[in-house]
Every structure is written in C-alpha cells, then in structure tokens.
C-alpha atoms as a PDB file:
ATOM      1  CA  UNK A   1     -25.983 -10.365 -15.881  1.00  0.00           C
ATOM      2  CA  UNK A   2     -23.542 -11.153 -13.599  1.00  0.00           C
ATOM      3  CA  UNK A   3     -19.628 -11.402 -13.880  1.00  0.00           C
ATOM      4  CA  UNK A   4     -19.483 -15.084 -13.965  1.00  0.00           C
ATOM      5  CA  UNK A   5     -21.965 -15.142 -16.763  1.00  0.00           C
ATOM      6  CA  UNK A   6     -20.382 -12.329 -18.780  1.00  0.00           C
ATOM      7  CA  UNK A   7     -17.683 -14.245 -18.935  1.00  0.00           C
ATOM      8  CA  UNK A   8     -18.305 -17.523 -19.818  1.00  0.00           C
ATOM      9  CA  UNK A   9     -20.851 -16.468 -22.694  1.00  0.00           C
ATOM     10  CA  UNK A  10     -16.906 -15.129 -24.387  1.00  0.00           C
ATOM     11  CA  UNK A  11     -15.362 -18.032 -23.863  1.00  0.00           C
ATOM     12  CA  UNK A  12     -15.510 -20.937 -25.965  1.00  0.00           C
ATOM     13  CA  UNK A  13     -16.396 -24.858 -25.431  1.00  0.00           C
ATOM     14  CA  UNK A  14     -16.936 -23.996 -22.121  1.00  0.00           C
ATOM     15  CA  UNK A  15     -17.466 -27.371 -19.779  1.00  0.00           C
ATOM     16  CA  UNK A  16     -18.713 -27.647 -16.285  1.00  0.00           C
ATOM     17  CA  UNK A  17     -21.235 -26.635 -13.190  1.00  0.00           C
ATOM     18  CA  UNK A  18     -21.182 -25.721  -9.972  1.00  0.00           C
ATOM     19  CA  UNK A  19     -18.491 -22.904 -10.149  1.00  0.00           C
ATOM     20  CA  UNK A  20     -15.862 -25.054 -12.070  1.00  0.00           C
ATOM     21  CA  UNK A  21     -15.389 -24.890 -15.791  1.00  0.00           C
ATOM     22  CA  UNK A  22     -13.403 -25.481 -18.190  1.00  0.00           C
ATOM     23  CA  UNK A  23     -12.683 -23.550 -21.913  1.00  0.00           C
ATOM     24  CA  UNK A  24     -10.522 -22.938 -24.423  1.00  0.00           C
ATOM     25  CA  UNK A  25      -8.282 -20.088 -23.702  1.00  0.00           C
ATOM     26  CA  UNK A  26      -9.235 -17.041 -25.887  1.00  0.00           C
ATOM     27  CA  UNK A  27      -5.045 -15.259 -25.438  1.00  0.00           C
ATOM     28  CA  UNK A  28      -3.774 -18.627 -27.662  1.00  0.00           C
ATOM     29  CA  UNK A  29      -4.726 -20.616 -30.255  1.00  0.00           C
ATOM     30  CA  UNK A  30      -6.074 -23.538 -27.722  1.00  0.00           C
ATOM     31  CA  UNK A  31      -7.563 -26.576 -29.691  1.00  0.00           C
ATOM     32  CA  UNK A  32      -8.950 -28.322 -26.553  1.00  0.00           C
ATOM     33  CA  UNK A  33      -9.742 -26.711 -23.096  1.00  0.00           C
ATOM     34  CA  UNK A  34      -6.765 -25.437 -21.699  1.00  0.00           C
ATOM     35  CA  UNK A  35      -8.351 -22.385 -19.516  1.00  0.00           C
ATOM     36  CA  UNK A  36      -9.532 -23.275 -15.761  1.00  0.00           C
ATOM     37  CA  UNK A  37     -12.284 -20.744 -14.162  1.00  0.00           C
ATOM     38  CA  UNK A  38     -13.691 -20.959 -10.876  1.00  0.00           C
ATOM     39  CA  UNK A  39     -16.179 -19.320  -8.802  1.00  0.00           C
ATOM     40  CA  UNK A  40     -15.749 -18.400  -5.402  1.00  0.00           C
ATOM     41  CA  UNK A  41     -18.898 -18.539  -2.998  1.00  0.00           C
ATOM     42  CA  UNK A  42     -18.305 -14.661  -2.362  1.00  0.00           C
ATOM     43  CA  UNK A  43     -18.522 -14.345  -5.999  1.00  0.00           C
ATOM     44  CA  UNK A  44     -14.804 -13.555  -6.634  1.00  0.00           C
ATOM     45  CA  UNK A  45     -14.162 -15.593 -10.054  1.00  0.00           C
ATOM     46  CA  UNK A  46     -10.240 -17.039 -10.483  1.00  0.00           C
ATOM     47  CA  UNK A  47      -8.719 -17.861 -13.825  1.00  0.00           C
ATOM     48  CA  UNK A  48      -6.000 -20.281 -14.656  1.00  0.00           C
ATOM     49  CA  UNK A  49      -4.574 -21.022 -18.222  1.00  0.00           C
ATOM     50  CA  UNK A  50      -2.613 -24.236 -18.197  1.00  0.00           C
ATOM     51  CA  UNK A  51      -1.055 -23.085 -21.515  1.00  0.00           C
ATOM     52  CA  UNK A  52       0.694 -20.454 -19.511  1.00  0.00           C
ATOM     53  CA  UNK A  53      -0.934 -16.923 -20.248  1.00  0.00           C
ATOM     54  CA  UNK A  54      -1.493 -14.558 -17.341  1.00  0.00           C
ATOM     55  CA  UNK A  55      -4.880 -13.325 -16.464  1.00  0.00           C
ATOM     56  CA  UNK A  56      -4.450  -9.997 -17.887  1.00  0.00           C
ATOM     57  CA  UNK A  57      -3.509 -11.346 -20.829  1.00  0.00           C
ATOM     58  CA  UNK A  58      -6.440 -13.542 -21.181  1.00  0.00           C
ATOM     59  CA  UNK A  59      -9.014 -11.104 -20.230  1.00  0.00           C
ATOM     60  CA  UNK A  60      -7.462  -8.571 -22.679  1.00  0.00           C
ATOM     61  CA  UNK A  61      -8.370 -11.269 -25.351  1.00  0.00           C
ATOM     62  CA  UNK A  62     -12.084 -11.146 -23.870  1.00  0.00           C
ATOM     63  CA  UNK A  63     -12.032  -6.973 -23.423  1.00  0.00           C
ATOM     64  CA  UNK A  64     -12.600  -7.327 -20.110  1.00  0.00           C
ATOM     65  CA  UNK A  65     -10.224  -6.012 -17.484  1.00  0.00           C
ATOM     66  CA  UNK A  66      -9.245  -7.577 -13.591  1.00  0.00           C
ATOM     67  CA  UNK A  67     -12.327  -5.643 -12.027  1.00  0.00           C
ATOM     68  CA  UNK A  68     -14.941  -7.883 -14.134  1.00  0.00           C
ATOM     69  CA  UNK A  69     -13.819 -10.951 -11.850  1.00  0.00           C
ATOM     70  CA  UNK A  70     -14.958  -9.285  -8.438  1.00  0.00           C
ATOM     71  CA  UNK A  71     -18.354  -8.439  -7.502  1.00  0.00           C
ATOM     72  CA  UNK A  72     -19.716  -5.571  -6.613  1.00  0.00           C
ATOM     73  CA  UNK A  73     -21.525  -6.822  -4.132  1.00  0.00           C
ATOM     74  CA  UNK A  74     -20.546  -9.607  -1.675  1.00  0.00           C
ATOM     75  CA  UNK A  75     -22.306 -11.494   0.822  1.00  0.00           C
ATOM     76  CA  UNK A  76     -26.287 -12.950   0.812  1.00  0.00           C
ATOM     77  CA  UNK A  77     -27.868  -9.900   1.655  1.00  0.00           C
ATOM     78  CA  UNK A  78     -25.843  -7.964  -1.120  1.00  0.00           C
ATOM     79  CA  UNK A  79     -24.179  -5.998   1.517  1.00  0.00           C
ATOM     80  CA  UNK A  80     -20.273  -5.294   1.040  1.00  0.00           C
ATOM     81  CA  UNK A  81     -18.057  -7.551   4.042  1.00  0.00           C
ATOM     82  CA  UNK A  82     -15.574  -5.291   5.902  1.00  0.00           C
ATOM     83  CA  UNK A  83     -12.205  -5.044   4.269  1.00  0.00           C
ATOM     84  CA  UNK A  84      -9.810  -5.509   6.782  1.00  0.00           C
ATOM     85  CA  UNK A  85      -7.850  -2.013   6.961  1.00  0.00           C
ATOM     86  CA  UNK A  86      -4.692  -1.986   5.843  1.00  0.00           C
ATOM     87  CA  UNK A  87      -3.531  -0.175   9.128  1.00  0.00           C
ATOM     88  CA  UNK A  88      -5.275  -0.271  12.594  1.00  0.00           C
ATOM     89  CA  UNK A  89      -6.131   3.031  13.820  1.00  0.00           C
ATOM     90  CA  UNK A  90      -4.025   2.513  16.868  1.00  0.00           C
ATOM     91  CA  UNK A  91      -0.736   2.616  14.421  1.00  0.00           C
ATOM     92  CA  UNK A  92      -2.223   5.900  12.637  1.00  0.00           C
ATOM     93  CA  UNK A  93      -2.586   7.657  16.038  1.00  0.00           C
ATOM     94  CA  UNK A  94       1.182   6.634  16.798  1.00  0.00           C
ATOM     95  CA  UNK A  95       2.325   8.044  13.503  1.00  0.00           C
ATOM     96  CA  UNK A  96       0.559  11.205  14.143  1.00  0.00           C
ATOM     97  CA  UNK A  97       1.216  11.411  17.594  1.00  0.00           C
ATOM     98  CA  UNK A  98       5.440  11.037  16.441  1.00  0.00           C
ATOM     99  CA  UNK A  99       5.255  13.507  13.306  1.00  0.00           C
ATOM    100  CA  UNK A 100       3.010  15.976  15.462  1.00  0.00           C
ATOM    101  CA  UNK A 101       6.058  16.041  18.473  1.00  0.00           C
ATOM    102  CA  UNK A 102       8.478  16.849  15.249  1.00  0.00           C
ATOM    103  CA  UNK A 103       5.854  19.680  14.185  1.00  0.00           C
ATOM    104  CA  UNK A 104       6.259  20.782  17.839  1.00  0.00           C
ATOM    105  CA  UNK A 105       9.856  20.721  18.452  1.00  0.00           C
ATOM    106  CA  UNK A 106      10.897  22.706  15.341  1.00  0.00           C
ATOM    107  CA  UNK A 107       7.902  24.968  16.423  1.00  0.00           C
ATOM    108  CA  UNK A 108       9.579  26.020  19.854  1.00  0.00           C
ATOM    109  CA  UNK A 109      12.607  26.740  17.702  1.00  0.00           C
ATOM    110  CA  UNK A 110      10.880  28.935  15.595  1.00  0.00           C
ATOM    111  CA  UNK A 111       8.836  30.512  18.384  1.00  0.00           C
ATOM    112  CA  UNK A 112      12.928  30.719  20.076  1.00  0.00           C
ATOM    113  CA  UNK A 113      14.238  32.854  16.978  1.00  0.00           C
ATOM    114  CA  UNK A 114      16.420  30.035  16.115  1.00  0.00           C
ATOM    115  CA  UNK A 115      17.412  29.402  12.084  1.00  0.00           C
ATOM    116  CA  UNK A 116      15.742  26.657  10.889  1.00  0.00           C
ATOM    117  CA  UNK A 117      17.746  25.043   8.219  1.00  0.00           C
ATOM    118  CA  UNK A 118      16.236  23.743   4.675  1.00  0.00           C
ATOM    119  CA  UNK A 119      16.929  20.280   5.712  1.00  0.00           C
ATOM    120  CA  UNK A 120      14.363  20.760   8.870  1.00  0.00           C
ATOM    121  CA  UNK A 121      12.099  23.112   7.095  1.00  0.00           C
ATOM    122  CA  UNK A 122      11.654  20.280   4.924  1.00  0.00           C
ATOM    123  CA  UNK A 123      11.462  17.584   7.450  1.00  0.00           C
ATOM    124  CA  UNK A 124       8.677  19.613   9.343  1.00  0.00           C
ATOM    125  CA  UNK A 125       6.681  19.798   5.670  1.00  0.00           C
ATOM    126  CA  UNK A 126       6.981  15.815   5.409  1.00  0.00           C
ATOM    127  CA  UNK A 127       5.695  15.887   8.845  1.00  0.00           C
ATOM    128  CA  UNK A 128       2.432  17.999   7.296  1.00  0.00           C
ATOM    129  CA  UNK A 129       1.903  15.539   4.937  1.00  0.00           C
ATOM    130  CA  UNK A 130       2.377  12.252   6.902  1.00  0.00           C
ATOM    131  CA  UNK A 131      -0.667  13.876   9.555  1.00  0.00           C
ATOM    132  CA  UNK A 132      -2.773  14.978   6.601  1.00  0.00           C
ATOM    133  CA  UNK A 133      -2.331  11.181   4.927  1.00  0.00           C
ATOM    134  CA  UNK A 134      -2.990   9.397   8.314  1.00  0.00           C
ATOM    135  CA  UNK A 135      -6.179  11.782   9.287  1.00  0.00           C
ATOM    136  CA  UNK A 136      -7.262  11.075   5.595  1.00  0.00           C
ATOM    137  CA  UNK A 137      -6.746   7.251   6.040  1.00  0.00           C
ATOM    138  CA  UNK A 138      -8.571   7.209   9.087  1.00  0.00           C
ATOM    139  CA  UNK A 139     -11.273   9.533   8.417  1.00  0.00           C
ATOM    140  CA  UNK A 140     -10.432  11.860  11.226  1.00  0.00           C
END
C-alpha cells in the first residue's frame, strides 16, 4: 500500500480524485471537512488543515509521522531523482584547501620548536574536524 493510501483509509469522510481530497481533520473535533491533502506527481503528499493544526499535529492524531508523506521511491522507473547537494564540491575543496594551509602553518611552527598556545592547538584540532566533515560530505 502506498503512502497516499495509508493515509486516506485513517481519515474520515474523505472527498475527492485525482490527488485532491478533502476530510475531516483527525487533531480536532471537525464536523465537516476541514483537512486539505494533495498528491504531488513525484508522490510527495502535502497536508493543510483549514482549522489551523500543523501537520505534525495531525499526523500524530493518525500515528503516522512526517516520513509517511514522502516516497521512497520517486520517479516512473522507481529510481530515486538526484538531490541537489547541499554544497558543490568545488566549495568543499576550498574549505579543505583553507583549513589544510592552517594545519600547515602551525605545523612549520611546531616543526620550528615554537610554543604553540592552547588557543592554536585548538584552532589546528577544529581544522581536523572541518577536513574530516568535508571529505565525509563529499565522499573523498
């Protein structure tokens, strides 16, 4: 069964075809169709109460949770569509290229004998981190 029709078999004096219905909204006491649901192509479902209840609230009434109004699969061969990342790979080279010259430059000072003070000790371990998030990100 898919989400659309897991959903609409809870739902009550449901009205409609074609991805638009109407129902009665399960989060209030709703005598006459108050809850708007519509179906995406893609398969992505949206809910709107016009009695003013938020979509978590109504699909806690329905024990169902955000997830349930995505599909799993998208598109008409069931294959998933690219999400567009949320960083392009040139930005994650820049940021590794930057913390990796910081890495470097307290580096020589070690490698020079100079004290390296808690404040850059910890700015070099931030650096660490920042690589090992962007090479994660990226796959690298």
């Amino acid at each position: 069964m898919n989400g659309i029709d897991a959903l609409l078999q809870r739902l009550v004096k449901v009205k409609g075809r074609n991805g638009n219905w109407t129902a009665c909204c399960p989060a209030h006491e709703d005598k006459s169709p108050s809850l708007a649901v519509r179906q995406h192509e893609d398969g992505r479902i949206l809910l709107h109460c016009f009695g003013g209840c938020d979509v978590n609230t109504v699909l806690g009434a329905l024990g169902m949770t955000i997830t349930d109004l995505f599909p799993e699969k998208i598109g008409k061969d069931h294959s998933l569509k690219p999400i567009k990342p949320a960083f392009f790979s040139t930005d994650l080279l820049r940021i590794i290229h930057f913390e990796a010259l910081v890495v470097q430059l307290v580096s020589y000072d070690i490698a020079k004998n100079k004290p390296i003070s808690e404040q850059t000790r910890e700015r070099m371990l931030k650096s660490f981190e920042r690589i090992d998030e962007a090479t994660r990100y990226a796959n690298i």
